[in-house]
C-alpha atoms as a PDB file:
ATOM      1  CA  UNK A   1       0.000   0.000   0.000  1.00  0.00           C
ATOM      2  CA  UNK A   2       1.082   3.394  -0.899  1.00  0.00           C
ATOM      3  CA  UNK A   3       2.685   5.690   2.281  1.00  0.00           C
ATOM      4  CA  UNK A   4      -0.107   8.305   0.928  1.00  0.00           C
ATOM      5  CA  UNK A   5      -2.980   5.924   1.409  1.00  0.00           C
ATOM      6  CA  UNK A   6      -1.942   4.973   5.073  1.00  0.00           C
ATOM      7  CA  UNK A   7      -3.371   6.508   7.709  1.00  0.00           C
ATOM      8  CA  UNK A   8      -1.696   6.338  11.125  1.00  0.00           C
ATOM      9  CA  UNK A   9      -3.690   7.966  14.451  1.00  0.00           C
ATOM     10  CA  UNK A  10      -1.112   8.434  17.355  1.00  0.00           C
ATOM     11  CA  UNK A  11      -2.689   8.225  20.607  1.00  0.00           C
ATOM     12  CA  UNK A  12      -1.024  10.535  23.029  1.00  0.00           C
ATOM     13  CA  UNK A  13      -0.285   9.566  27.085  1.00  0.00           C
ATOM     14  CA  UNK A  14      -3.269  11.594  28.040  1.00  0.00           C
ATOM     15  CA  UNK A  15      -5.728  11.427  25.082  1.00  0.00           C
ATOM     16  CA  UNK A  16      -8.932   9.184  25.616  1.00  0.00           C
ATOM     17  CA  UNK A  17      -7.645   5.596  25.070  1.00  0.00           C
ATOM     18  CA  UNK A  18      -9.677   2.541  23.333  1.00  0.00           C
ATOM     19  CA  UNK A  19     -10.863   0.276  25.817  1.00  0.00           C
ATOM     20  CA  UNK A  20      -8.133  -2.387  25.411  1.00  0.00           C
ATOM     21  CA  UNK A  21      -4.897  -2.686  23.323  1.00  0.00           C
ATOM     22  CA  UNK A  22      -5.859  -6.212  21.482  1.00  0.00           C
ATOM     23  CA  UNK A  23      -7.991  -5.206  18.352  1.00  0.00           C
ATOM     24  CA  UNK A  24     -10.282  -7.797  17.007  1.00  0.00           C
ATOM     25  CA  UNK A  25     -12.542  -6.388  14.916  1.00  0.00           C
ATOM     26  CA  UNK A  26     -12.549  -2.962  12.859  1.00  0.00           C
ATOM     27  CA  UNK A  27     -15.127  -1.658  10.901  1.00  0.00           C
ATOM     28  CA  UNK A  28     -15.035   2.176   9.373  1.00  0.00           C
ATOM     29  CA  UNK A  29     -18.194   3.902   8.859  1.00  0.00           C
ATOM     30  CA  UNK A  30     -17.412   7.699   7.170  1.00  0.00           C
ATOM     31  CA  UNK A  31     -15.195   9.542   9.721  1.00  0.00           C
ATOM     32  CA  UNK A  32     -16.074   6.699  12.373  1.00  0.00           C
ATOM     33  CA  UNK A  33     -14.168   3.526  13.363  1.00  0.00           C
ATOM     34  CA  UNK A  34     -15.679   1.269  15.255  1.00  0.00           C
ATOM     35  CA  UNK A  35     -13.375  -0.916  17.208  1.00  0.00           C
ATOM     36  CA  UNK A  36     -13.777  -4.303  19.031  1.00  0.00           C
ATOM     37  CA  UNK A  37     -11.191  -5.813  21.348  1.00  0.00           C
ATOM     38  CA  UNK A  38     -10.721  -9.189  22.765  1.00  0.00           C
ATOM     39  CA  UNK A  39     -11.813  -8.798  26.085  1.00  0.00           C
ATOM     40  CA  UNK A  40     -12.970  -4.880  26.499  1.00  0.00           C
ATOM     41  CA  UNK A  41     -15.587  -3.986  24.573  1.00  0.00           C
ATOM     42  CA  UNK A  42     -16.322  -1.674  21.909  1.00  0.00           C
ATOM     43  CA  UNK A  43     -15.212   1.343  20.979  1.00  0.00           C
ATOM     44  CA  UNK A  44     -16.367   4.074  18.337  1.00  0.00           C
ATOM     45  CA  UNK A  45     -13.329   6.349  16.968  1.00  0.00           C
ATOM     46  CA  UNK A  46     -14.725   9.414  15.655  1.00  0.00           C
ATOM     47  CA  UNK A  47     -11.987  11.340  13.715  1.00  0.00           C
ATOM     48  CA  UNK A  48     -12.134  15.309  13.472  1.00  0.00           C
ATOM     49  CA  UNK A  49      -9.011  16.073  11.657  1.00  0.00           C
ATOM     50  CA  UNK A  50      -6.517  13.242  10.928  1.00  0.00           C
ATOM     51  CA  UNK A  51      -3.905  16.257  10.315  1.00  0.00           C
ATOM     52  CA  UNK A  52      -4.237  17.575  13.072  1.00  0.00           C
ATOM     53  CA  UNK A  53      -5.029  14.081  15.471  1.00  0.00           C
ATOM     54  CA  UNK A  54      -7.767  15.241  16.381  1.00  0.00           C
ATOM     55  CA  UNK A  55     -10.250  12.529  17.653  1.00  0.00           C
ATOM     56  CA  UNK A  56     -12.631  11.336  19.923  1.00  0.00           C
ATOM     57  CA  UNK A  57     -13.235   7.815  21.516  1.00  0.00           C
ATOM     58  CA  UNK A  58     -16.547   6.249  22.682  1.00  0.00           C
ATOM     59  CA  UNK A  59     -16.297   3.099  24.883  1.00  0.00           C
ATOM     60  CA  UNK A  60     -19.491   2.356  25.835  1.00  0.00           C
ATOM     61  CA  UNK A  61     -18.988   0.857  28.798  1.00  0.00           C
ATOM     62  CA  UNK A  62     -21.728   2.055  30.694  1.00  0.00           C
ATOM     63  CA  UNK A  63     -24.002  -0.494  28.782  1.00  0.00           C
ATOM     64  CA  UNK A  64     -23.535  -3.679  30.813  1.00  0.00           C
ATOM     65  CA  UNK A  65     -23.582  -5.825  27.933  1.00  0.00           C
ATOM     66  CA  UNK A  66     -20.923  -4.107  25.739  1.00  0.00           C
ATOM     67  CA  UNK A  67     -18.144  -3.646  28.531  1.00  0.00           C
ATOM     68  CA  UNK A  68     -15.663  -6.346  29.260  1.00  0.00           C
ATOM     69  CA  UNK A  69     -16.904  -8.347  26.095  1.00  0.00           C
ATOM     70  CA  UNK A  70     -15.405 -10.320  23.306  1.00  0.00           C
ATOM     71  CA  UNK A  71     -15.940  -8.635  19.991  1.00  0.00           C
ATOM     72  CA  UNK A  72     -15.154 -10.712  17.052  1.00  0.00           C
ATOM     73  CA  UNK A  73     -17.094  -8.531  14.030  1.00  0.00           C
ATOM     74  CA  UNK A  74     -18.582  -5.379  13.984  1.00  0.00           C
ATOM     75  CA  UNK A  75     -20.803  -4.028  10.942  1.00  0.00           C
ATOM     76  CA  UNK A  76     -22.509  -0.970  11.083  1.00  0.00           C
ATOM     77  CA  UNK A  77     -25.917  -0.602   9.102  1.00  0.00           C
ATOM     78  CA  UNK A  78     -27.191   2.920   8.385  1.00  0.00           C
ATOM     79  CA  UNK A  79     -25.968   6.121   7.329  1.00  0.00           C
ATOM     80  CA  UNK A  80     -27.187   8.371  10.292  1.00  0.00           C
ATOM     81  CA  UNK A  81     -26.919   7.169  13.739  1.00  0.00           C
ATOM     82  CA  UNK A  82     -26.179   3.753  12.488  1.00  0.00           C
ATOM     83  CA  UNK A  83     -27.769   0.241  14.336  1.00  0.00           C
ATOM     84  CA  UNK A  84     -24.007  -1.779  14.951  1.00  0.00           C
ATOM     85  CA  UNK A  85     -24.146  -5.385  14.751  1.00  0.00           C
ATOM     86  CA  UNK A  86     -21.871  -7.210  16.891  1.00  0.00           C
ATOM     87  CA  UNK A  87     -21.083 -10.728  17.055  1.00  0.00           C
ATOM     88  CA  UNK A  88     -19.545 -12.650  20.164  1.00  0.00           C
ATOM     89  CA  UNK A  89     -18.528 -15.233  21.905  1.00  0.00           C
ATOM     90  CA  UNK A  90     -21.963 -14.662  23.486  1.00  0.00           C
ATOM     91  CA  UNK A  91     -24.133 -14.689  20.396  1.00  0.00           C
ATOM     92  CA  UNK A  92     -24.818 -11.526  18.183  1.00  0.00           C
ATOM     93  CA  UNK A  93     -25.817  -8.094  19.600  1.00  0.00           C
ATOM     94  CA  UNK A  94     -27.442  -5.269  18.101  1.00  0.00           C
ATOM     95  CA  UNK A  95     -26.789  -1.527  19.120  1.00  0.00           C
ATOM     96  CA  UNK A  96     -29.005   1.432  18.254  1.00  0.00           C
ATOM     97  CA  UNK A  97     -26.500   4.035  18.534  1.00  0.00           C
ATOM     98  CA  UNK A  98     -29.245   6.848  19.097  1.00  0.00           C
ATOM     99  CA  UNK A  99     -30.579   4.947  22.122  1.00  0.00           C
ATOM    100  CA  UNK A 100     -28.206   3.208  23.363  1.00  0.00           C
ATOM    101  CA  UNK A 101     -29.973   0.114  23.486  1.00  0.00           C
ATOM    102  CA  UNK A 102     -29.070  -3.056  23.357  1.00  0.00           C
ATOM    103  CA  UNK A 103     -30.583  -6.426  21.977  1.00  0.00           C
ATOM    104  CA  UNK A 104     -29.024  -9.656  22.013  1.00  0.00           C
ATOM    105  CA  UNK A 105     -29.772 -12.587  20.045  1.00  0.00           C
ATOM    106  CA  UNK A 106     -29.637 -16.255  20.999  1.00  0.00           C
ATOM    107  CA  UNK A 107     -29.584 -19.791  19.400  1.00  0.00           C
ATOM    108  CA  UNK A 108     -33.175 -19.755  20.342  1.00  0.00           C
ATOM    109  CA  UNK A 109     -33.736 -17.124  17.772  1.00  0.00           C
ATOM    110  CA  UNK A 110     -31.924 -18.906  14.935  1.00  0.00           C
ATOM    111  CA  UNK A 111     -28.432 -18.192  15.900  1.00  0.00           C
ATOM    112  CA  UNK A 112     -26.312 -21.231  14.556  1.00  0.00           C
ATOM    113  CA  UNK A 113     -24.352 -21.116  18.177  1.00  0.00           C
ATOM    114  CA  UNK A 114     -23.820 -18.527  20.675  1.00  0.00           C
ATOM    115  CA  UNK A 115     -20.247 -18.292  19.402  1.00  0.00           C
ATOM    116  CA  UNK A 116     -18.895 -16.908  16.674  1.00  0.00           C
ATOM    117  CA  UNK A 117     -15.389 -16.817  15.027  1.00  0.00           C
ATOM    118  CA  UNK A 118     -13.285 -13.777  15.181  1.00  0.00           C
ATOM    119  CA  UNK A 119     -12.829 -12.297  11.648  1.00  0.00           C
ATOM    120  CA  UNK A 120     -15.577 -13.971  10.329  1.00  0.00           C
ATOM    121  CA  UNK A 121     -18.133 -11.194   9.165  1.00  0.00           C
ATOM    122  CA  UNK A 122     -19.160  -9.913   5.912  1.00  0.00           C
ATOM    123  CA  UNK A 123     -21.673  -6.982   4.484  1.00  0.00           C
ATOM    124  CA  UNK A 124     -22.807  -7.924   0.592  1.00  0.00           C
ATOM    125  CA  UNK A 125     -23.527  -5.740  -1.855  1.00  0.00           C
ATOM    126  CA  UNK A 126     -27.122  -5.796  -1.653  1.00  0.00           C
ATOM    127  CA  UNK A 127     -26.661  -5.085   2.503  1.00  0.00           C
ATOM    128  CA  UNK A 128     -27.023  -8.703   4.124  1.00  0.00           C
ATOM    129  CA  UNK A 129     -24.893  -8.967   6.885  1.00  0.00           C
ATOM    130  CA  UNK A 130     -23.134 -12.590   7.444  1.00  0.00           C
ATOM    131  CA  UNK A 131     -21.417 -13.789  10.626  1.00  0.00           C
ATOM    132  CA  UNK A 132     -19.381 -17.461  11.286  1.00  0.00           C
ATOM    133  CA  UNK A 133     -19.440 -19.083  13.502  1.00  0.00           C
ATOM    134  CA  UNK A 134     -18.572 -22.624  15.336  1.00  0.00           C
ATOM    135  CA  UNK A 135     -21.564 -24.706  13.532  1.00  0.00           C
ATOM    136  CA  UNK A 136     -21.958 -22.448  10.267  1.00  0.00           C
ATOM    137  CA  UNK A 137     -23.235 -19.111   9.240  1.00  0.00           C
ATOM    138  CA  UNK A 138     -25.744 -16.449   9.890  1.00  0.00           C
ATOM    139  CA  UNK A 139     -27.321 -14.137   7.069  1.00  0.00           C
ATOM    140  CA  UNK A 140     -29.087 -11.015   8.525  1.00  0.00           C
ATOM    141  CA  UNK A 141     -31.286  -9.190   6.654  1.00  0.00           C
ATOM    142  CA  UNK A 142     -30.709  -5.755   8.802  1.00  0.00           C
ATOM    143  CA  UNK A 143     -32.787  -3.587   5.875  1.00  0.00           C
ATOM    144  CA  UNK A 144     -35.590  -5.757   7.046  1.00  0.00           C
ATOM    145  CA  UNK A 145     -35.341  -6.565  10.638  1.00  0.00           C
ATOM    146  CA  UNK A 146     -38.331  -4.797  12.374  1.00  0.00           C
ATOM    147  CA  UNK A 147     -38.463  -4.002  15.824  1.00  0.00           C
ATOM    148  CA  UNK A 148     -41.367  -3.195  17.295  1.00  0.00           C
ATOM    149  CA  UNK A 149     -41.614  -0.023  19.441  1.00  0.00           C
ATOM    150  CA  UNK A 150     -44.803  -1.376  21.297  1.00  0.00           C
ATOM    151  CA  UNK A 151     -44.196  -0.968  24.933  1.00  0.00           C
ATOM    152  CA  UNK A 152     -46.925  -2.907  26.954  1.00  0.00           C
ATOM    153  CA  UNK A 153     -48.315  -2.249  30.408  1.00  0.00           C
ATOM    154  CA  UNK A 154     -47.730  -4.536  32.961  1.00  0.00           C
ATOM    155  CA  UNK A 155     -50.125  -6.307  34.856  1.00  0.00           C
ATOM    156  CA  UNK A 156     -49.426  -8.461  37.613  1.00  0.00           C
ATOM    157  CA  UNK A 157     -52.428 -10.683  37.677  1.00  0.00           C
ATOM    158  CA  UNK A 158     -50.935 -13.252  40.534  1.00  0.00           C
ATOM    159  CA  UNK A 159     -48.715 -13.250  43.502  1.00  0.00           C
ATOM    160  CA  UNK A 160     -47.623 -16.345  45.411  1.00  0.00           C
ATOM    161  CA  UNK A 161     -45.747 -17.032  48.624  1.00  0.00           C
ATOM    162  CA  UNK A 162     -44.304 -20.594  48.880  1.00  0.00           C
ATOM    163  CA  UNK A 163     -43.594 -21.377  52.415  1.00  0.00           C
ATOM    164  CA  UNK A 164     -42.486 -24.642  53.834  1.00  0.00           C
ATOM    165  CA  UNK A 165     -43.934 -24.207  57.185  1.00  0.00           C
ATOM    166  CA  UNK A 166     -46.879 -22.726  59.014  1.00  0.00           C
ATOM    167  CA  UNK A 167     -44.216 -20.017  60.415  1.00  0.00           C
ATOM    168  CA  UNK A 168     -46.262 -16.742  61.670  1.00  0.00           C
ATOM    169  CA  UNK A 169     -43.606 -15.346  59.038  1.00  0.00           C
ATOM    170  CA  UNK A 170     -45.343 -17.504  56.420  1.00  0.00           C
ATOM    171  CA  UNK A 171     -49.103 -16.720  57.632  1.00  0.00           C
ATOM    172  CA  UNK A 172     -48.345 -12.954  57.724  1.00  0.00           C
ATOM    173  CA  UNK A 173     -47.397 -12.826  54.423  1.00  0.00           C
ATOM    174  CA  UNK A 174     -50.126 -14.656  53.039  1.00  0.00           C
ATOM    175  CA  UNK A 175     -52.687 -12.235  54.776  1.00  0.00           C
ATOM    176  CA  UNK A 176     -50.565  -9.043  53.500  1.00  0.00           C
ATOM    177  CA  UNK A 177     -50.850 -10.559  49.805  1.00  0.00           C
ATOM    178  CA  UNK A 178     -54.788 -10.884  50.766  1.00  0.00           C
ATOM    179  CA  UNK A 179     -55.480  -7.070  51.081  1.00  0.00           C
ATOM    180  CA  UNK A 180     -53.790  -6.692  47.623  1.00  0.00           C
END
């Protein structure tokens, strides 16, 4: 590759610092980067002025599920505030980036495993997202995936106290869950 076509970010002592130093996964999105490492998390580069190094660094480590997690591929889907879809060793993720909200996705919703192999993550030309893993492949059709913004109410129709003895404990309770 030609010097001129190289790009090279130098992170100074006391600029913000990715979330850990082994980089698994890197995806760029426009002036963003979005970074996975192998036991840290996530993190989303956005670059200001590369002349300049001037930069800023999002960890997201204040969503439970994204800190202190294996990232193996990242791909972005979206132009503005883009959803990122992450795969792990924990099954595949998906992050609204305007929300920050989180949804994880399990064998039990079609997921060939709940791990998948670093590397192993492709965007087609028509925008189908794969991801490999340890017993195959996953195609996601993110231009199609609907999620429902229905919130329901919750009702709590039943209550139950199990007790294992006649304690006064145990009969107190009961009568409290009576005046409900």
């Amino acid at each position: 590759m030609p010097e001129e076509d190289r790009v090279r970010l130098e992170l100074s002592a006391n600029a913000e610092q990715l979330s850990g130093d082994r980089i698994t996964a890197l995806f760029q999105n426009g002036d963003e980067y979005w970074i996975g490492t192998g036991s840290n998390g996530i993190n989303r580069l956005k670059v200001h002025d590369f002349d300049k190094n001037h930069y800023e660094i999002s960890q997201f480590d204040d969503i439970p599920e994204l800190s202190n997690l294996i990232v193996n591929g990242i791909i972005p889907y979206g132009q503005e505030q883009p959803e990122v879809w992450i795969s792990t060793h924990s099954g595949i993720l998906l992050l609204d980036t305007a929300n920050n909200y989180i949804r994880r996705f399990r064998q039990s919703e079609g997921m060939q495993d709940r791990e998948f192999n670093e590397g192993a993550y492709f965007k087609d030309s028509r925008g189908s997202l794969y991801f490999g893993g340890v017993n195959g492949f996953n195609r996601i059709e993110a231009g199609e995936f609907n999620q429902s913004d229905y919130d329901p109410v919750l009702r709590i129709t039943d209550i139950g106290i199990s007790c294992t003895s006649e304690s006064e404990e145990c009969i107190e309770a009961d009568n409290r869950l009576k005046d409900i």
